[in-house]
N, C-alpha and C. Protein backbone atom coordinates (compact mmCIF):
# COMPACT_ATOMS: atom_id res chain seq x y z
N UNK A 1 0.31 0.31 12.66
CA UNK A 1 1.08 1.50 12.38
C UNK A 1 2.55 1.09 12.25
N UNK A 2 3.01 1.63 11.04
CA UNK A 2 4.48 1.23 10.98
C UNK A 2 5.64 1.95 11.83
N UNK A 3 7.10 1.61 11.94
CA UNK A 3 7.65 2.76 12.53
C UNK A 3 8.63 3.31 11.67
N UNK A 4 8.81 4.56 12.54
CA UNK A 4 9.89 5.21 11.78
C UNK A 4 11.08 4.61 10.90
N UNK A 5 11.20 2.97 11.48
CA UNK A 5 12.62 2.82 10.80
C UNK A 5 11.91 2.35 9.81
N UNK A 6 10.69 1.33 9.79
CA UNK A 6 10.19 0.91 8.73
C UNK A 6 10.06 1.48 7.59
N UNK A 7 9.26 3.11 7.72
CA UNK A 7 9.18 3.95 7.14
C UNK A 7 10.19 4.11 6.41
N UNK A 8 11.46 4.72 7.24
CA UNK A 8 12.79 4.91 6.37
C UNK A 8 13.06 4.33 4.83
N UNK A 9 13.12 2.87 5.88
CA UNK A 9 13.85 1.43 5.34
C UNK A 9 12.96 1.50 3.66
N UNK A 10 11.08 1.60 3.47
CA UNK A 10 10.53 1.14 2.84
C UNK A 10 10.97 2.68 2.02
N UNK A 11 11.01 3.64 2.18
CA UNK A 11 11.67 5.02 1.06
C UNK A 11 12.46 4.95 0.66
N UNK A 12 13.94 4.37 1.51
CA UNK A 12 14.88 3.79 0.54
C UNK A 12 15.18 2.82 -0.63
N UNK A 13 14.18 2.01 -0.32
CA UNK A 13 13.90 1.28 -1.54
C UNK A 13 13.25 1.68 -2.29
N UNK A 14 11.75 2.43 -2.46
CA UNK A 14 11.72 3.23 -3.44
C UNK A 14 12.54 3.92 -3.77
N UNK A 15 13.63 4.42 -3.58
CA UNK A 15 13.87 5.41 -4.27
C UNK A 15 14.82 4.73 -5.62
N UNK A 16 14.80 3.33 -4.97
CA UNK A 16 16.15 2.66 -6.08
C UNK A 16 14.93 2.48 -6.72
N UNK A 17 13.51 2.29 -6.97
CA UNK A 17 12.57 1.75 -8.24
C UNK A 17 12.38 3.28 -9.06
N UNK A 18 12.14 4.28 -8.58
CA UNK A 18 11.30 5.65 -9.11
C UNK A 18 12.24 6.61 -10.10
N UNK A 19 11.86 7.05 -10.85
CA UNK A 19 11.90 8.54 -11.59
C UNK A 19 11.37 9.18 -10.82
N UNK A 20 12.81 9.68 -9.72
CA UNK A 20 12.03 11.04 -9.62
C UNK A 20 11.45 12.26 -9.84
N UNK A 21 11.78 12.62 -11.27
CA UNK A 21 11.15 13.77 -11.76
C UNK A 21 9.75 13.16 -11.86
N UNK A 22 9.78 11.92 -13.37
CA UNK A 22 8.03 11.63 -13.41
C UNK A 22 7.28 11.47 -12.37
N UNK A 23 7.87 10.19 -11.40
CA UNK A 23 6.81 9.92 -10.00
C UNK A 23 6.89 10.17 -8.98
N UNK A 24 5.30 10.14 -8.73
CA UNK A 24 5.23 10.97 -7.14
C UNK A 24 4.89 10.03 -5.99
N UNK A 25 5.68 9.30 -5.24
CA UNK A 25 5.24 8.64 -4.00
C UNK A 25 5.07 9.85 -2.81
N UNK A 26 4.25 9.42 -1.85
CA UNK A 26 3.07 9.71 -0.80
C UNK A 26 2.99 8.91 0.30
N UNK A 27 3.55 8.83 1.30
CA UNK A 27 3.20 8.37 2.53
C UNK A 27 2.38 8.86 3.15
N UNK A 28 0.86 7.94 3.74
CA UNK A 28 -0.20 8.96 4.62
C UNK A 28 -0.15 7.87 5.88
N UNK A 29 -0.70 8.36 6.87
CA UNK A 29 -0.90 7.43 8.26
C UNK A 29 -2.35 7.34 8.15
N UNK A 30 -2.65 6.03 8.58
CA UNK A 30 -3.60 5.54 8.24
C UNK A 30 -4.52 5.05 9.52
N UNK A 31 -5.55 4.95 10.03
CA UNK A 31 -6.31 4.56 10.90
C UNK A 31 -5.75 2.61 11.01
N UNK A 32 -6.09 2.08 11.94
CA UNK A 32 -5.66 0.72 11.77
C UNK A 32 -7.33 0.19 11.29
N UNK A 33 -8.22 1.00 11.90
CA UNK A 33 -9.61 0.17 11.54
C UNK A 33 -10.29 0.74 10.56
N UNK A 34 -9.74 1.39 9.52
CA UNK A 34 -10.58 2.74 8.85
C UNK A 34 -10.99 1.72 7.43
N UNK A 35 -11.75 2.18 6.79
CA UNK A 35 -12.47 1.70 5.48
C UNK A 35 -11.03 0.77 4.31
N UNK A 36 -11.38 0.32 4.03
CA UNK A 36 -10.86 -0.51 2.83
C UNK A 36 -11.54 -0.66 1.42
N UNK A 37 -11.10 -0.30 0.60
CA UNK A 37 -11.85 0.11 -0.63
C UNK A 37 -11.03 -0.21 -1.79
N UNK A 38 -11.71 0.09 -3.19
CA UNK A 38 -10.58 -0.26 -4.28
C UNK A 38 -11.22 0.92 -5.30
N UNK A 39 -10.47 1.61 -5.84
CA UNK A 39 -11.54 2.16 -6.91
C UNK A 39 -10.83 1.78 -8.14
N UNK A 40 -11.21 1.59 -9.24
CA UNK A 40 -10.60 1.09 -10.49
C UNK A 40 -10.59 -0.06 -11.27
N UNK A 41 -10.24 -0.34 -12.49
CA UNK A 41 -10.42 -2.04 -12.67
C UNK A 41 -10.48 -3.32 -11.07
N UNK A 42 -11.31 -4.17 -11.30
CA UNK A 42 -10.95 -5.16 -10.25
C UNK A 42 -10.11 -6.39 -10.55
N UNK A 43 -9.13 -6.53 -9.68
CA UNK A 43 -7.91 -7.63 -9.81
C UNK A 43 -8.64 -8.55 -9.98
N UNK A 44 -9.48 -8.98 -9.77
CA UNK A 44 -10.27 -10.77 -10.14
C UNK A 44 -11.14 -10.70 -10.51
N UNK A 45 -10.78 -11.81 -11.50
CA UNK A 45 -12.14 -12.29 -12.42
C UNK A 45 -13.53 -12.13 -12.00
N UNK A 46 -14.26 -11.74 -12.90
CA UNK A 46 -15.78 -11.65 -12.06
C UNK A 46 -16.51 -13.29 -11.30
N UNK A 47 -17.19 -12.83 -10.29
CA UNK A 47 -17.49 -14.56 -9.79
C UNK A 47 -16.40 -14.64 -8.50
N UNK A 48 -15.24 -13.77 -8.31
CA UNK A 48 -14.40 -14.51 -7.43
C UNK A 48 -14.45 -13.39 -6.16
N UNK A 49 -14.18 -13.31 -5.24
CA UNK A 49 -13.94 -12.67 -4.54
C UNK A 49 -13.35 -13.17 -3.13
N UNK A 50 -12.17 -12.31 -2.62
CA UNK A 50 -11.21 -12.31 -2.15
C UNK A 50 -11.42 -11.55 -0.88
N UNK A 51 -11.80 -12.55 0.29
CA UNK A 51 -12.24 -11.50 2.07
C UNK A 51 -10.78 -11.45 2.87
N UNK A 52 -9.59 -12.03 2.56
CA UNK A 52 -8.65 -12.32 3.15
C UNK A 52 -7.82 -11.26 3.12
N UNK A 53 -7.11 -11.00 4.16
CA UNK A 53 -6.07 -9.97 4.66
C UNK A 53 -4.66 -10.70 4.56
N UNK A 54 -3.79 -10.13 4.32
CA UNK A 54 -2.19 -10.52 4.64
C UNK A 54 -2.11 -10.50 6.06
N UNK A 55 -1.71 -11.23 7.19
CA UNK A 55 -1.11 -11.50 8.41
C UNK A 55 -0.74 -9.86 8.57
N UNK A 56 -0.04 -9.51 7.88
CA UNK A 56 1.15 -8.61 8.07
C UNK A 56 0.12 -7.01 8.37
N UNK A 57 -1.00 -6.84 8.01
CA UNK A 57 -2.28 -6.36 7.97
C UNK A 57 -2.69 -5.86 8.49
N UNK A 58 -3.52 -6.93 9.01
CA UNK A 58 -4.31 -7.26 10.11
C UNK A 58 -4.07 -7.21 11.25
C-alpha cells in the first residue's frame, strides 16, 4: 500500500504528462494479495512468458 505522500508525489507528475480535458486518471486501493490479470493485446511474443514481479511489488 502506498502512502499519502507517495500518492501526492505520483499525481503531481501526472498532471505535468495529461490533457486534462481528454484524460481520465483513477486512483483505486488495491488488496496487496488480490488477483493479477491483463486483459488486451499481450506484451510478449507468443512462446514467452513472464512470472516475475518488480521488487517494488511484491
Amino acid at each position: 500500500m502506498g502512502s499519502e505522500r507517495a500518492r501526492s508525489y505520483c499525481l503531481d507528475e501526472i498532471r505535468e504528462l495529461i490533457d486534462a480535458v481528454a484524460d481520465d486518471v483513477r486512483f483505486y486501493p488495491l488488496p496487496a494479495r488480490g488477483f493479477q490479470g491483463r486483459v488486451g493485446r499481450a506484451s510478449l511474443p507468443d512462446g514467452i512468458v513472464w512470472t516475475g514481479l518488480p521488487a517494488a511489488i511484491t
